[in-house]
N, C-alpha and C. Protein backbone atom coordinates (compact mmCIF):
# COMPACT_ATOMS: atom_id res chain seq x y z
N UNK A 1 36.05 4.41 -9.65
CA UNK A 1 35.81 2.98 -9.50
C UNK A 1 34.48 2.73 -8.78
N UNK A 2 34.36 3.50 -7.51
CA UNK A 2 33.26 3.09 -6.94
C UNK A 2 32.01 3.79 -7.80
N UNK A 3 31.49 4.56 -8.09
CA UNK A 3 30.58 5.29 -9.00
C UNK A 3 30.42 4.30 -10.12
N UNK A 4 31.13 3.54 -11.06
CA UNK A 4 31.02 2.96 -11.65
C UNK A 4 30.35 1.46 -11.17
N UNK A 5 30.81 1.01 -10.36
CA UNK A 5 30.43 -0.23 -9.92
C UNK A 5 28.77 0.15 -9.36
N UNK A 6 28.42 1.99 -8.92
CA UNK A 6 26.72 1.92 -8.50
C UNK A 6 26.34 1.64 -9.81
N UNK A 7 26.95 2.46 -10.65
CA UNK A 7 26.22 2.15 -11.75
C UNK A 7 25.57 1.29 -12.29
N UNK A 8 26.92 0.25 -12.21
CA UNK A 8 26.20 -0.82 -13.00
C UNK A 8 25.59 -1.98 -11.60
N UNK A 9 25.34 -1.74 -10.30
CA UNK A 9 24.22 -2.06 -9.54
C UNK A 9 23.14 -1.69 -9.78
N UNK A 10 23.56 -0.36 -10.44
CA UNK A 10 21.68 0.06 -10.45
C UNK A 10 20.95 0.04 -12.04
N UNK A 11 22.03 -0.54 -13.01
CA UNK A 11 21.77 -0.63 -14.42
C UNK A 11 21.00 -2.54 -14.00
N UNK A 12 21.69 -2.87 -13.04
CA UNK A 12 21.03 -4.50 -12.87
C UNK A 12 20.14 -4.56 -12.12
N UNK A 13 19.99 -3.61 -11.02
CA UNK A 13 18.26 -3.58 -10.19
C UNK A 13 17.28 -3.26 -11.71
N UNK A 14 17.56 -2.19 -12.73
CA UNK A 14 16.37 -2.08 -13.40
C UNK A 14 16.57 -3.41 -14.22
N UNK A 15 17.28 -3.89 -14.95
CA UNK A 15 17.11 -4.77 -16.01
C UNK A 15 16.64 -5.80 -15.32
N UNK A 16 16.82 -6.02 -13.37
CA UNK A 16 15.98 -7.42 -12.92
C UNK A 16 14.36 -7.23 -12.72
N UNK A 17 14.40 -5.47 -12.61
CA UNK A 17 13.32 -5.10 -12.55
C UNK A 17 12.12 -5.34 -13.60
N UNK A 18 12.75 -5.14 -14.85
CA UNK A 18 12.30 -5.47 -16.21
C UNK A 18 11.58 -6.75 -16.27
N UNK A 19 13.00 -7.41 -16.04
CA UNK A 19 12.67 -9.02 -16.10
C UNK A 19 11.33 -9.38 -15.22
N UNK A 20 11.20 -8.85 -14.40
CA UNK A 20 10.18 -9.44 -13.38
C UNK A 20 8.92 -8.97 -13.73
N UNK A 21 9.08 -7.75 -14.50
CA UNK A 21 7.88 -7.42 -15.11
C UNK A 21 7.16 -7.78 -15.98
N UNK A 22 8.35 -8.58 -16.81
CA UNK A 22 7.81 -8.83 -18.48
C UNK A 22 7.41 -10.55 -17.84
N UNK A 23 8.42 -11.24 -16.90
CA UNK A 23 7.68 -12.55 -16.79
C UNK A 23 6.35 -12.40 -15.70
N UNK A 24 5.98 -11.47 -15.08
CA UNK A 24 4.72 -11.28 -14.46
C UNK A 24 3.76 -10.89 -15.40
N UNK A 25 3.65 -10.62 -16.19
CA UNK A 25 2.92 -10.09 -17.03
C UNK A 25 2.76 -11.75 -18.45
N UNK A 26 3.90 -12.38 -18.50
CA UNK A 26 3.86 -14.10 -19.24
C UNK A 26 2.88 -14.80 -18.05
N UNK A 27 3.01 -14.34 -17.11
CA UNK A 27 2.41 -15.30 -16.05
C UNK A 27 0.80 -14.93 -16.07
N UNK A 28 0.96 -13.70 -16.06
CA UNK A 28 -0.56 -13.48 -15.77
C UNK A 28 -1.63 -13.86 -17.11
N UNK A 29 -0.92 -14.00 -18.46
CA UNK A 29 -1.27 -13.95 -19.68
C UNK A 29 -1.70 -15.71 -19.65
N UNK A 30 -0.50 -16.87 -18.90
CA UNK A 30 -0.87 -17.92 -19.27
C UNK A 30 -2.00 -18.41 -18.53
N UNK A 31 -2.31 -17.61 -17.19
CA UNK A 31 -3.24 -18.40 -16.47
C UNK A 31 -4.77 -17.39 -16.54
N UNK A 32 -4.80 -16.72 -17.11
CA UNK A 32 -5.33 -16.32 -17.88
C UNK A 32 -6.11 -17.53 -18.65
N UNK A 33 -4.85 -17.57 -19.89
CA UNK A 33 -5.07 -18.56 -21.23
C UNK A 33 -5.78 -19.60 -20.47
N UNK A 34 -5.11 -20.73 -19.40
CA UNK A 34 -5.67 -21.59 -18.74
C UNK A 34 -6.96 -21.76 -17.96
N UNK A 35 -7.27 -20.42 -18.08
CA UNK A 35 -8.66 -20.42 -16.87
C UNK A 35 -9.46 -20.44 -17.41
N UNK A 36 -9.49 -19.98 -18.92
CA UNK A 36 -10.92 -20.00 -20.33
C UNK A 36 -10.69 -21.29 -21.04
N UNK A 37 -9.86 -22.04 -20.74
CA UNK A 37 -9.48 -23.79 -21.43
C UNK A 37 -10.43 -24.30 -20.11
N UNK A 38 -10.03 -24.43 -19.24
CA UNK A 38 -10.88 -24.88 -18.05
C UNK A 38 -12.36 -24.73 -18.39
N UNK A 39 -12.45 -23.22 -18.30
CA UNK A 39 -14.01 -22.76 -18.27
C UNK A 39 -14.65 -23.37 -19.64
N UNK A 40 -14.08 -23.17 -20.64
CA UNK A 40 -14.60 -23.86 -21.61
C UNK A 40 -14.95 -25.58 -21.57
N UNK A 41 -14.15 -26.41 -21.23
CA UNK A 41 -14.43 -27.67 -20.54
C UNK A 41 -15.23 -28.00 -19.95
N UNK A 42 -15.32 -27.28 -18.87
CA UNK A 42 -16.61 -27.69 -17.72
C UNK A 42 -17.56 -27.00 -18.27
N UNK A 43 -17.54 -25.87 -19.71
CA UNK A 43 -19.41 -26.02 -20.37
C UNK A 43 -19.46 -27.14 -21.03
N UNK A 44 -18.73 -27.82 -21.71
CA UNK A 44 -18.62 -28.43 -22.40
C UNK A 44 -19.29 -29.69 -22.11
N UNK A 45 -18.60 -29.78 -20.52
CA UNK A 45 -19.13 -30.73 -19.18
C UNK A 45 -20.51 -30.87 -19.45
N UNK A 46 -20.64 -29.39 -18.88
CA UNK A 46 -22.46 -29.35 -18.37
C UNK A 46 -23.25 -29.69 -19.39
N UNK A 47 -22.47 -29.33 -21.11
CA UNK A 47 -23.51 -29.13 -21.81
C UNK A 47 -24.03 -30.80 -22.51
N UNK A 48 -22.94 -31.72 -22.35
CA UNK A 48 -23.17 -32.93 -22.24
C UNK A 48 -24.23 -33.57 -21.44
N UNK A 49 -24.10 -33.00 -20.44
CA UNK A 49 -24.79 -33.61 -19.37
C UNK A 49 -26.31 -33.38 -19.20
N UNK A 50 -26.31 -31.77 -19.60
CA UNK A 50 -27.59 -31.26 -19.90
C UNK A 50 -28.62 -31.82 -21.08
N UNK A 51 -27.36 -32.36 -21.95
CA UNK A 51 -28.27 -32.93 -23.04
C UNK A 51 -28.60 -34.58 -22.73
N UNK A 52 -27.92 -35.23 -22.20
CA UNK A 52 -28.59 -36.80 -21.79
C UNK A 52 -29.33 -36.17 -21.07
């Protein structure tokens, strides 16, 4: 009984482990995505501005 119950403690440390990996890795991907939408904008900014 008890052996079984580490088990499946330690079958759920990795699968939370997983989880935290795969959404750290969504996270790092969207702000990422967001930081070249930004950057692209503010050339976009300048390049307006540069041209009046």
């Amino acid at each position: 009984m008890r052996i079984e119950q580490l088990e499946n403690q330690l079958n759920s440390c990795s699968m939370g482990r997983l989880f935290i990996a795969r959404s750290g890795v969504f996270i790092v991907v969207v702000l990422l995505w967001y930081c070249s939408l930004i950057f692209e904008f503010f050339l976009l900014l300048t390049g307006f501005v540069l041209m009046d």
